[in-house]
Protein backbone atom coordinates (compact mmCIF):
# COMPACT_ATOMS: atom_id res chain seq x y z
CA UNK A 1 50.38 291.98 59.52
CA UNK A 2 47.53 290.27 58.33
CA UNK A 3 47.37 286.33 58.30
CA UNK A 4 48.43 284.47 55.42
CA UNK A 5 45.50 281.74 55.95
CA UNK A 6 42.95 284.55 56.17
CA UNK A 7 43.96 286.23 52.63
CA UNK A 8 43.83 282.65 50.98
CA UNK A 9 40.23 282.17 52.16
CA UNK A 10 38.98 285.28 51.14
CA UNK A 11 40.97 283.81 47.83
CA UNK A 12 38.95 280.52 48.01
CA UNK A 13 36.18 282.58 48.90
CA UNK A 14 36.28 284.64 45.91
CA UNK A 15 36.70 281.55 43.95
CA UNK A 16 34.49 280.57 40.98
CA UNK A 17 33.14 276.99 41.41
CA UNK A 18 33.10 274.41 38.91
CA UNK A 19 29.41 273.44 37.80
CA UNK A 20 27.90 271.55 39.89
CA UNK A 21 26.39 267.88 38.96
CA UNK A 22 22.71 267.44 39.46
CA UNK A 23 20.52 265.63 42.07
CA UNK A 24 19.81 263.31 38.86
CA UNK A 25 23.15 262.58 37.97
CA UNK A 26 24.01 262.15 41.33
CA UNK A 27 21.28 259.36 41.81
CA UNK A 28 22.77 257.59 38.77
CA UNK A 29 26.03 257.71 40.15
CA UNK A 30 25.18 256.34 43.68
CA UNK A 31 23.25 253.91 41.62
CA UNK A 32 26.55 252.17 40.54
CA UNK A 33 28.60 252.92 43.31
CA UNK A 34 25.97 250.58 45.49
CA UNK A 35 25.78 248.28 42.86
CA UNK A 36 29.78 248.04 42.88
CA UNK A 37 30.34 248.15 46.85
CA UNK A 38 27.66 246.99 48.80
CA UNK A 39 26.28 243.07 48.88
CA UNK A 40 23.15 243.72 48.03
CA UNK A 41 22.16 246.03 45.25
CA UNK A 42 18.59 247.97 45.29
CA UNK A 43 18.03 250.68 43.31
CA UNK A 44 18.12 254.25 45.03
CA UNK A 45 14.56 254.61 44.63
CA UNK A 46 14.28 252.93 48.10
CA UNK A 47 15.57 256.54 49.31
CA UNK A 48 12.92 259.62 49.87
CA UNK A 49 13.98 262.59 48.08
CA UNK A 50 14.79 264.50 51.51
CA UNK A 51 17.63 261.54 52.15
CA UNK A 52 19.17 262.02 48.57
CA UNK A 53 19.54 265.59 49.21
CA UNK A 54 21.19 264.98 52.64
CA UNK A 55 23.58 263.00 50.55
CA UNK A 56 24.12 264.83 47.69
CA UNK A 57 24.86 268.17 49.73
CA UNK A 58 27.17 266.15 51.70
CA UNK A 59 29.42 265.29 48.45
CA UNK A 60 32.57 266.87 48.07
CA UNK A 61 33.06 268.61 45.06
CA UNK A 62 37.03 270.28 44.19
CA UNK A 63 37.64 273.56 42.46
CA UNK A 64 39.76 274.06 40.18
CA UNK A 65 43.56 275.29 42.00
CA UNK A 66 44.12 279.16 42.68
CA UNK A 67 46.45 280.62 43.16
CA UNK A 68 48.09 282.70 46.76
CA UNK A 69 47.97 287.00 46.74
CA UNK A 70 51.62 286.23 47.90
CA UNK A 71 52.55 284.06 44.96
CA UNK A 72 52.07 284.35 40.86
CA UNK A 73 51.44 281.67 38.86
CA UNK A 74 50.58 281.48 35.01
CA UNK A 75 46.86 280.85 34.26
CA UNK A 76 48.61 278.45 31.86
CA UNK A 77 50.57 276.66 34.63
CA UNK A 78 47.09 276.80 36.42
CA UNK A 79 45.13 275.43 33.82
CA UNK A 80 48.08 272.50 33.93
CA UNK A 81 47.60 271.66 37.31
CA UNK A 82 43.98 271.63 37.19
CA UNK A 83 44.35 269.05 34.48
CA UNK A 84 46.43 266.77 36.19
CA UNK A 85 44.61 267.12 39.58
CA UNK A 86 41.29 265.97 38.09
CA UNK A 87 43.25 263.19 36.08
CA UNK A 88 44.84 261.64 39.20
CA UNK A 89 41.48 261.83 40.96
CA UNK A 90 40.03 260.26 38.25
CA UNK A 91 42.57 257.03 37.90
CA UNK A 92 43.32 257.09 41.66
CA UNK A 93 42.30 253.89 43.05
CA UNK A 94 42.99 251.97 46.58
CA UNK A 95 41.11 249.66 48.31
CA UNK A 96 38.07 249.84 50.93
CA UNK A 97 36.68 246.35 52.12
CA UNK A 98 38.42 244.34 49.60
CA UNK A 99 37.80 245.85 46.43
CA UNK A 100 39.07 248.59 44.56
CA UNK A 101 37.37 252.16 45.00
CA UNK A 102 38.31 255.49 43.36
CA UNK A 103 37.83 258.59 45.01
CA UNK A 104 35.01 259.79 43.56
CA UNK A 105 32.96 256.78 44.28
CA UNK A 106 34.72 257.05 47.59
CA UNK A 107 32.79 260.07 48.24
CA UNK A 108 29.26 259.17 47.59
CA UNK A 109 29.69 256.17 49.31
CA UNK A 110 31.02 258.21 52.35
CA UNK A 111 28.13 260.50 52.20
CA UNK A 112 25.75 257.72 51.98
CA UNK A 113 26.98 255.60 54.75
CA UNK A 114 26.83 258.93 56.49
CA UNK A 115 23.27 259.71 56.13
CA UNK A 116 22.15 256.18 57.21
CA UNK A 117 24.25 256.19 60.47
CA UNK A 118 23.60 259.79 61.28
CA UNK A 119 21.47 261.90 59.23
CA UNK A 120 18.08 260.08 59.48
CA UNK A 121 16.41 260.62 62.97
CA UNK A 122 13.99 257.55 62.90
CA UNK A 123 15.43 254.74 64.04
CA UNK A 124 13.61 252.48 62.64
CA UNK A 125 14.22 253.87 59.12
CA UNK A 126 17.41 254.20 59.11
CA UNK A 127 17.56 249.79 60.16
CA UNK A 128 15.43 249.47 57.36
CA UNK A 129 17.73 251.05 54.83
CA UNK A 130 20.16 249.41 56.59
CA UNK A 131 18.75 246.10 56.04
CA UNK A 132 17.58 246.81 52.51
CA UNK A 133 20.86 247.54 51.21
CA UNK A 134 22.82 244.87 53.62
CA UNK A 135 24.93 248.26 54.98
CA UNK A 136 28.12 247.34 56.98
CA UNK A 137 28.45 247.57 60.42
CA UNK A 138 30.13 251.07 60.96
CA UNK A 139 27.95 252.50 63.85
CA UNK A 140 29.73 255.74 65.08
CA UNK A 141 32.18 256.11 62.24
CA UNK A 142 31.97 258.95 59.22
CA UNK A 143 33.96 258.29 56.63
CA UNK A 144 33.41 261.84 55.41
CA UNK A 145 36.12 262.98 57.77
CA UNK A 146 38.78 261.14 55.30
CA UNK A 147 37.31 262.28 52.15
CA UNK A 148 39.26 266.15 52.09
CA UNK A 149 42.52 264.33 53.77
CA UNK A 150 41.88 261.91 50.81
CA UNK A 151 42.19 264.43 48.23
CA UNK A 152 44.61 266.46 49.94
CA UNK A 153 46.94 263.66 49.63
CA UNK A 154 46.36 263.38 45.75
CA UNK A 155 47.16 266.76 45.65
CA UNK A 156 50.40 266.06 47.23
CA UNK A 157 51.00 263.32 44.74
CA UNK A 158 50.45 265.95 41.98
CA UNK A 159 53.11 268.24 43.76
CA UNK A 160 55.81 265.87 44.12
CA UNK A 161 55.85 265.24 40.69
CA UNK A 162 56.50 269.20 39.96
CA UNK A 163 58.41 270.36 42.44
CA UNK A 164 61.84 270.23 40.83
CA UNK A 165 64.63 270.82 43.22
CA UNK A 166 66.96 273.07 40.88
CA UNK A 167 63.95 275.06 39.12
CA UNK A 168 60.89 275.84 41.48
CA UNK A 169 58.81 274.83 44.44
CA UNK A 170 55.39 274.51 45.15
CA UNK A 171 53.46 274.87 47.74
CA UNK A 172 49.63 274.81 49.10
CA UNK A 173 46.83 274.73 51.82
CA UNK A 174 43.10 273.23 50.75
CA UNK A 175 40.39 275.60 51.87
CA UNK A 176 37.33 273.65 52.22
CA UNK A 177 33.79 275.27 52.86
CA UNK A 178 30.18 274.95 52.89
CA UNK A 179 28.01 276.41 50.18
CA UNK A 180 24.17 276.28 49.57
CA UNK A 181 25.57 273.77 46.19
CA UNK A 182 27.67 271.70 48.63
CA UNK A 183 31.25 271.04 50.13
CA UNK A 184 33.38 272.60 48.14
CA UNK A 185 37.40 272.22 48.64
CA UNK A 186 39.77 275.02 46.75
CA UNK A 187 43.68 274.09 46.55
CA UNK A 188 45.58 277.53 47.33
CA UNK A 189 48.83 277.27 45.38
CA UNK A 190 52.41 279.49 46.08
CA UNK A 191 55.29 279.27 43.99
CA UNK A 192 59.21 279.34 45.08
CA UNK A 193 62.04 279.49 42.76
CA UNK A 194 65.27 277.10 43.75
CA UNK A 195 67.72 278.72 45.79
CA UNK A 196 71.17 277.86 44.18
CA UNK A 197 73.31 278.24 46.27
CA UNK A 198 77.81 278.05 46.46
CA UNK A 199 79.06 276.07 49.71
CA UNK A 200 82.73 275.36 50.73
CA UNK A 201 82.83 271.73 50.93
CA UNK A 202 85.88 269.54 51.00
CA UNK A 203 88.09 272.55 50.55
CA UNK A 204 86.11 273.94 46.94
CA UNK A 205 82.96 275.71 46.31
CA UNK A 206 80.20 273.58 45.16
CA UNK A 207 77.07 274.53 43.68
CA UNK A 208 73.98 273.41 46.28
CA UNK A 209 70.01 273.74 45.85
CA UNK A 210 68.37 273.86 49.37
CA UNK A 211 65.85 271.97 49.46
CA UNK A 212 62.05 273.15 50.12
CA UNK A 213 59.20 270.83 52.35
CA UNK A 214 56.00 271.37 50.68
CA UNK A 215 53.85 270.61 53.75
CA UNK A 216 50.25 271.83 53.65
CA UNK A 217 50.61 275.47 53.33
CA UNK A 218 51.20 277.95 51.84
CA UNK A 219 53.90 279.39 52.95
CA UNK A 220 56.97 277.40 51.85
CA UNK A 221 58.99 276.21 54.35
CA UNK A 222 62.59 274.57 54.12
CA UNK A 223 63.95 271.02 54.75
CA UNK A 224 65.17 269.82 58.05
CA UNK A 225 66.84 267.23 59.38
CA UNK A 226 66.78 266.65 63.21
CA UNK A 227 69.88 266.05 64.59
CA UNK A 228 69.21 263.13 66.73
CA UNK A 229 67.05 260.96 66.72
CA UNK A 230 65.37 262.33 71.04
CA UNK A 231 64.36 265.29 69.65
CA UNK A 232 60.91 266.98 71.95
CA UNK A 233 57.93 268.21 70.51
CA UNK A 234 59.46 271.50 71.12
CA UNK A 235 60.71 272.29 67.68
CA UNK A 236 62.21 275.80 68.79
CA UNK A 237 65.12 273.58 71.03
CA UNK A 238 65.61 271.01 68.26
CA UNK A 239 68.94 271.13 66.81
CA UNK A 240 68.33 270.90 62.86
CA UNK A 241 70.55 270.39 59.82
CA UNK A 242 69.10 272.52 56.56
CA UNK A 243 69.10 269.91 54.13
CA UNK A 244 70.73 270.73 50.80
CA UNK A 245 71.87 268.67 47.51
CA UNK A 246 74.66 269.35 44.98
CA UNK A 247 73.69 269.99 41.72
CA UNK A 248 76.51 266.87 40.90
CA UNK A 249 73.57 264.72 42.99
CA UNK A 250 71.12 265.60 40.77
CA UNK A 251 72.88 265.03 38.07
CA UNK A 252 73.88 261.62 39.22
CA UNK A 253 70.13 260.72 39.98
CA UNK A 254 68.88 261.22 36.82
CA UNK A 255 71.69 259.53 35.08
CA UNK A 256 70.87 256.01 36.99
CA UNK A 257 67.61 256.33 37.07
CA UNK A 258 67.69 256.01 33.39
CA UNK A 259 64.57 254.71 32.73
CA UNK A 260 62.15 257.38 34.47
CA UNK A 261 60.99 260.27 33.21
CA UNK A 262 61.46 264.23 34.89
CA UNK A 263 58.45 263.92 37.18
CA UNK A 264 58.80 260.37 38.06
CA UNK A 265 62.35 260.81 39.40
CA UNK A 266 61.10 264.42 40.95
CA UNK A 267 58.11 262.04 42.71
CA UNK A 268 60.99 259.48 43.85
CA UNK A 269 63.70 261.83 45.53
CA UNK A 270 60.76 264.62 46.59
CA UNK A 271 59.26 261.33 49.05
CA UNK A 272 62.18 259.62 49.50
CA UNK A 273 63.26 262.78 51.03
CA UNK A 274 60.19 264.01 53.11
CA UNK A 275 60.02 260.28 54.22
CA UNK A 276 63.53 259.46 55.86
CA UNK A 277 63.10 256.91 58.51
CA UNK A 278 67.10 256.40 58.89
CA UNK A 279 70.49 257.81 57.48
CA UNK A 280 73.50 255.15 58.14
CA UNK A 281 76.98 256.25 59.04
CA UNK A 282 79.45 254.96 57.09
CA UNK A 283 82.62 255.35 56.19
CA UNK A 284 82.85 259.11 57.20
CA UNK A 285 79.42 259.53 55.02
CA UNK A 286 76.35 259.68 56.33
CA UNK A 287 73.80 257.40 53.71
CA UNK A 288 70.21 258.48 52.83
CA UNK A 289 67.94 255.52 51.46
CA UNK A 290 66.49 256.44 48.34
CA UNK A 291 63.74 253.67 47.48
CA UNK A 292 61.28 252.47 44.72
CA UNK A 293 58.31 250.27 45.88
CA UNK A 294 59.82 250.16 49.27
CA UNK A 295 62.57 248.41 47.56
CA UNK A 296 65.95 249.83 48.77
CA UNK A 297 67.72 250.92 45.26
CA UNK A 298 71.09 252.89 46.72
CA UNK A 299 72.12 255.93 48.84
CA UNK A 300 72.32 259.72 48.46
CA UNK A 301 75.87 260.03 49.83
CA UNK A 302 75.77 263.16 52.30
CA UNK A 303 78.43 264.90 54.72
CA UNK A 304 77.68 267.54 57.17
CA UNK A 305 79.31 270.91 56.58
CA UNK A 306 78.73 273.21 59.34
CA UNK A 307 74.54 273.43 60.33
CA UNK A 308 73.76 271.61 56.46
CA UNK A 309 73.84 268.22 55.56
CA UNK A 310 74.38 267.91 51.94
CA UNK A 311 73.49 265.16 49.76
CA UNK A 312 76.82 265.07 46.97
CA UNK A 313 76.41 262.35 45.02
CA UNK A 314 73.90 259.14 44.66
CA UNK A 315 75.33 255.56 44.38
CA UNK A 316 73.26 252.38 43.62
CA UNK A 317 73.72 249.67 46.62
CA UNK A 318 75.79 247.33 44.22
CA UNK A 319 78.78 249.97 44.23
CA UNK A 320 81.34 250.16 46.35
CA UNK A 321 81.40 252.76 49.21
CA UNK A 322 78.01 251.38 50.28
CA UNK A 323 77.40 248.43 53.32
CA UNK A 324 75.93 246.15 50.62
CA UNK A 325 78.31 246.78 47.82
CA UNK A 326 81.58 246.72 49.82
CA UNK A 327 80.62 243.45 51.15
CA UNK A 328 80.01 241.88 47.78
CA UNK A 329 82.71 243.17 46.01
CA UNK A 330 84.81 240.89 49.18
CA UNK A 331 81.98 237.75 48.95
CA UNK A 332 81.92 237.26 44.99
CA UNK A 333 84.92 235.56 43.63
CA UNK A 334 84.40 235.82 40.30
CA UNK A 335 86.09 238.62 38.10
CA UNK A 336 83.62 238.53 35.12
CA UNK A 337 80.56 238.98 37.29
CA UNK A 338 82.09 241.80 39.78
CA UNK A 339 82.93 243.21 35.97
CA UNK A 340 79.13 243.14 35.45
CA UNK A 341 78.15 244.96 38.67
CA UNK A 342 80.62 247.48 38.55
CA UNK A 343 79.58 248.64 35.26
CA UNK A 344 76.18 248.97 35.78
CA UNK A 345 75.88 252.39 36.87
CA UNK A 346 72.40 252.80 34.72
CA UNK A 347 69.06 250.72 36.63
CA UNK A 348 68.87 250.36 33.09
CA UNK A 349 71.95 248.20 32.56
CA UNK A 350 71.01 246.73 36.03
CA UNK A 351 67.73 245.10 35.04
CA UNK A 352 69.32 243.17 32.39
CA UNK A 353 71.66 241.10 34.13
CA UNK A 354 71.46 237.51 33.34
CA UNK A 355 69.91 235.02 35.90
CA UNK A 356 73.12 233.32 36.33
CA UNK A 357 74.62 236.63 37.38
CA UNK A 358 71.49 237.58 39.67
CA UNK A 359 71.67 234.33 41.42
CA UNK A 360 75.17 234.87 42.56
CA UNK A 361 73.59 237.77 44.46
CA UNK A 362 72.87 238.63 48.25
CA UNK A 363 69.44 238.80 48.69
CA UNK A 364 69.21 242.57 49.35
CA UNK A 365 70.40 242.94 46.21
CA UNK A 366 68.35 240.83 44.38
CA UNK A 367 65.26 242.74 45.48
CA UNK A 368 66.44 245.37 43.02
CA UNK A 369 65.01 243.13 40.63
CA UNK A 370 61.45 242.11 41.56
CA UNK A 371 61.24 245.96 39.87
CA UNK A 372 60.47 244.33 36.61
CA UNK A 373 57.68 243.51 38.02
CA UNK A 374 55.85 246.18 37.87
CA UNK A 375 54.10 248.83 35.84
CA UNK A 376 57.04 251.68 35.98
CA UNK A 377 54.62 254.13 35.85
CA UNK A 378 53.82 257.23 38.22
CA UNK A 379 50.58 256.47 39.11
CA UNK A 380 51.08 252.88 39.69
CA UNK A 381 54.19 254.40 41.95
CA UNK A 382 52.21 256.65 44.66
CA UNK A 383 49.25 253.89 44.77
CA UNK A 384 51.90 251.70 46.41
CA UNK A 385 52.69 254.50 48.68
CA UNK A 386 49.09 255.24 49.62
CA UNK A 387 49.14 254.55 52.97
CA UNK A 388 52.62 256.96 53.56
CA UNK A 389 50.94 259.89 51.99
CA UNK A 390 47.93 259.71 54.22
CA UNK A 391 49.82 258.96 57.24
CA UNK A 392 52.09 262.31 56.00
CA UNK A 393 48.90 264.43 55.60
CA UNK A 394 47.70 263.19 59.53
CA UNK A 395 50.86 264.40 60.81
CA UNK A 396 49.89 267.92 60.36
CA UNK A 397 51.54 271.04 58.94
CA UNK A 398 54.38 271.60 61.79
CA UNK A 399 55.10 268.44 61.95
CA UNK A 400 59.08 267.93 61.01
CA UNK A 401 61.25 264.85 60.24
CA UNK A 402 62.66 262.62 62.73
CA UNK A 403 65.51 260.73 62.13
CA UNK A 404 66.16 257.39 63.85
CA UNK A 405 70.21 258.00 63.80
CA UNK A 406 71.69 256.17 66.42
CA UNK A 407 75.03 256.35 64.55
CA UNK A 408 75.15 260.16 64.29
CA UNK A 409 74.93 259.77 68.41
CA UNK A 410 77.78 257.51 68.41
CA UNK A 411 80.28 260.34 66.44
CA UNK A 412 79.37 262.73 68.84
CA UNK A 413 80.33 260.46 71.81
CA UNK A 414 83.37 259.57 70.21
CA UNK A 415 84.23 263.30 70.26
CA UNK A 416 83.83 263.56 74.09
CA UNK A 417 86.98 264.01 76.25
CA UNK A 418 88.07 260.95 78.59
CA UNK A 419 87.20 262.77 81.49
CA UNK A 420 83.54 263.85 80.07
CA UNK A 421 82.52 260.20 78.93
CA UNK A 422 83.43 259.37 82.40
CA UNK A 423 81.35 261.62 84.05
CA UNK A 424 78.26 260.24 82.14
CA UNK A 425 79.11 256.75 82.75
CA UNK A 426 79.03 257.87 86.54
CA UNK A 427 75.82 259.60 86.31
CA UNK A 428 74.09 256.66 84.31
CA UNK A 429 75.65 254.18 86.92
CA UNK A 430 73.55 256.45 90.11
CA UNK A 431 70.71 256.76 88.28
CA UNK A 432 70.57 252.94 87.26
CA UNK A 433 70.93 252.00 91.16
CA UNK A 434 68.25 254.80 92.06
CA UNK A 435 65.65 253.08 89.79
CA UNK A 436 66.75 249.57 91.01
CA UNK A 437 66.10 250.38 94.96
CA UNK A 438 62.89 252.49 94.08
CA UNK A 439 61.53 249.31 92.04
CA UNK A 440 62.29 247.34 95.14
CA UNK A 441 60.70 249.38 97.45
CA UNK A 442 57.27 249.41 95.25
CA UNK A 443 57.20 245.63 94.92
CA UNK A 444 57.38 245.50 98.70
CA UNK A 445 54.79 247.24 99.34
CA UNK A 446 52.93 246.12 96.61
CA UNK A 447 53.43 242.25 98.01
CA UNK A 448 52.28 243.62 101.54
CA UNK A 449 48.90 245.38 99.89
CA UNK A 450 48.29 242.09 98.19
CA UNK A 451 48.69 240.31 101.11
CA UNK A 452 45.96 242.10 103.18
CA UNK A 453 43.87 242.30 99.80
CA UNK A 454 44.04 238.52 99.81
CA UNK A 455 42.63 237.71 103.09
CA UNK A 456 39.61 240.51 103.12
CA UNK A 457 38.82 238.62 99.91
CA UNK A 458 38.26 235.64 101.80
CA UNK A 459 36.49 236.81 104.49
CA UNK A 460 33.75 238.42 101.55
CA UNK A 461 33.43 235.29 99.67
CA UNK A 462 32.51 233.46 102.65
CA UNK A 463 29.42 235.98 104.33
CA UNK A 464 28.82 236.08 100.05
CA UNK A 465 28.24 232.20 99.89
CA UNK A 466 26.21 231.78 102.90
CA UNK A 467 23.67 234.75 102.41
CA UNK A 468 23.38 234.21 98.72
CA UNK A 469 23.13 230.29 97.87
CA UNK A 470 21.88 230.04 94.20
CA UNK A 471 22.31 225.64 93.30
CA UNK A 472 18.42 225.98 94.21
CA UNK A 473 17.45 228.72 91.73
CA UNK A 474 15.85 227.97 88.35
CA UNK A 475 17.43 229.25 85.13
CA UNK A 476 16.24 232.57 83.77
CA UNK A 477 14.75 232.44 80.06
CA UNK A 478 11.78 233.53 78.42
CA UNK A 479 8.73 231.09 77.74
CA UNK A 480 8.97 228.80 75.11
CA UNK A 481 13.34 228.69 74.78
CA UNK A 482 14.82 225.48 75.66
CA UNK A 483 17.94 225.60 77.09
CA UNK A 484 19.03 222.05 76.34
CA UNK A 485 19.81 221.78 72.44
CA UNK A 486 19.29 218.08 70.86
CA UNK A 487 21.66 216.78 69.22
CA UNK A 488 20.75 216.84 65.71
CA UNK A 489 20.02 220.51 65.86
CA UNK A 490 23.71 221.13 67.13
CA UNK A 491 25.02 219.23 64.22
CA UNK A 492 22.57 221.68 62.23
């Protein structure tokens, strides 16, 4: 069977590249991006012509998205996807050194620092340059080897938005190469369509969509939860849950999250899901974070049926059933404002609480609000999650989720025979009092090494002093320096 990986870069290979800018539009552009980003401006003409090629074939330049041989996709679809690609990349902006950057300038900068830390052999041109444009201090580091990661992970952004758990999935792997124009990078795209699927839970069939986790490939590959939270690199002994969600979930979701558009509530559950860093147990449910801004907004209730945990329904963290909303239905007195809370279901309906009514709030609830603080927009959304999405991309295509679930390790103790959890507490106990004498029996021996270490020491120092006595010796500096500052020039 032939490799996946090799048809889709005989698929990039194949691929028709986008024309390419000139050397003379390139110069313009690394005109401004030095102007914006270094401290000193000087116009490029400072460069020879051989160093603005070295930089300009160093650029990375993207393709427009292509499809898999193992998938089909529209040209339409295609030519939608290419659109919004290039628009993100365009408005993308984070910071580097202080000041906002967007990608593109991102990578002629890259290429340039590049160049002047590796590409020019004479030394002392390349601290010229280095001097001439007041270049930072980044001897032995390439920011070209974060420019593909950096668009990989816009990519990713793109396909959060899209991937829509009841409809379709997608997928990809960026193929990047070297061509006599330049680095090129080619986005391979593959499609899924949902899986809908009908699970016995609580006694009744329910309808469930399992849930796809569009890692960099492009082969899709399905959601899993670990079990516990020890899992080994070894993902063939890890024991998994296949993560699925209720259509009623879905439902649910979009319902509260009134005021979000399709994609932006797609781009919310899609990361909040890839991204799990805890589920809580509670009350016979096991609770899934779903946030905004890092902001905690509620839970995706979930059970485990079988090998699946399911998410059935979402709740925000002000309703009951939830840690924070069971203890402030019991901490707030007053009828009129419990009223309030209860019936805002809809963020919506949420947002609009009075101040009065906020104030009366726990702080973990209040946070709900700092919300209106921001620009509700998708873009402005993944910029705040920047850092996540590169630190995703890093981890690598077989990389899976890990769960930090001590509670899910407490209900399986608590189904342990009397007799069992005895025989671990036993076992625990021995080892516990094998470490302790094994400890002791290093820091003896440790003490005694010191000991002997201590007094050959000595015995150096002393032959050390009397062969080699320097209060006699003069001060080593070259002609002309005076050691002894006055002082008026310290002051200075």
């Amino acid at each position: 069977m032939i490799d996946s990986q090799i048809l889709n870069n005989e698929v990039a290979a194949d691929q028709k590249s986008e024309p390419a800018c000139t050397i003379h539009f390139f110069e313009e552009r690394l005109n401004k991006v030095l102007k914006n980003h270094l401290h000193r401006h000087q116009f490029p003409d400072v460069l020879n012509s051989d160093e603005l090629q070295m930089m300009f074939d160093l650029t990375w330049s993207i393709n427009p998205p292509v499809q898999a041989l193992n998938s089909t996709i529209s040209d339409f679809n295609l030519e939608e996807i290419k659109a919004d690609y290039y628009q993100i990349i365009k408005e993308f902006k984070f910071k580097h050194e202080g000041s906002d950057i967007s990608l593109p300038d991102y990578n002629i900068l890259a290429s340039f620092y590049h160049v002047v830390y590796h590409g020019i052999k004479s030394r002392k041109r390349a601290r010229y340059i280095k001097e001439t444009f007041a270049v930072p201090f980044l001897e032995g580091v390439s920011m070209l080897t974060q420019v593909p990661k950096m668009y990989t992970a816009c990519f990713f952004m793109l396909i959060n938005r899209l991937n829509d758990i009841s409809k379709y999935f997608y997928s990809f792997e960026m193929i990047s190469k070297q061509e006599e124009s330049g680095m090129k990078i080619t986005p391979v795209l593959s499609i899924c369509f949902a899986t809908k699927e009908s699970m016995l839970i609580c006694r009744s069939y329910r309808s469930v969509y399992k849930i796809a986790n569009p890692l960099s490939s492009s082969e899709i590959k399905w959601l899993t939860i670990p079990e516990k939270k020890d899992q080994t690199q070894n993902h063939n002994n890890k024991a998994c849950l296949n993560m699925y969600i209720q259509a009623h979930a879905l439902t649910c979701l979009k319902e509260s999250l009134d005021i979000f558009d399709k994609q932006t509530i797609n781009a919310i559950l899609n990361y909040n899901l890839r991204h799990v860093d805890k589920i809580e147990s509670y009350k016979e449910n096991l609770l899934l974070p779903i946030r905004i801004y890092n902001i905690k907004i509620g839970y995706l209730i979930c059970i485990v049926s079988g090998s699946n945990l399911v998410a059935r329904t979402f709740s925000f963290i002000h309703q009951k059933d939830t840690p924070e909303g069971d203890r402030l239905i019991k901490d707030i007195t007053q009828p009129n404002v419990n009223s309030k809370l209860h019936q805002a279901y809809k963020l919506s309906l949420l947002l609009n609480l009075n101040d009065k009514e906020k104030q009366k709030l726990p702080y973990e609830l209040r946070e709900i609000f700092h919300l209106k603080n921001y620009n509700l927009n998708i873009n402005t959304m993944q910029e705040a999650n920047y850092d996540e999405f590169i630190s995703y991309i890093k981890q690598g295509e077989d990389t899976e989720l890990i769960i930090n679930n001590t509670n899910r390790e407490e209900l399986a103790l608590q189904s342990y025979s009397i007799g069992k959890l005895m025989q671990l507490l036993i076992i625990n106990t021995l080892g516990l009092v094998v470490a302790q004498l094994v400890k002791m029996y290093y820091s003896i021996i440790h003490k005694f090494k010191s000991l002997l270490k201590k007094n050959e020491t000595t015995n150096m120092t002393a032959n050390y002093r009397e062969e080699n006595d320097c209060s006699k010796a003069k001060p080593l500096a070259p002609m002309g320096l005076s050691l002894v500052s006055k002082k008026t020039e310290q002051v200075s």
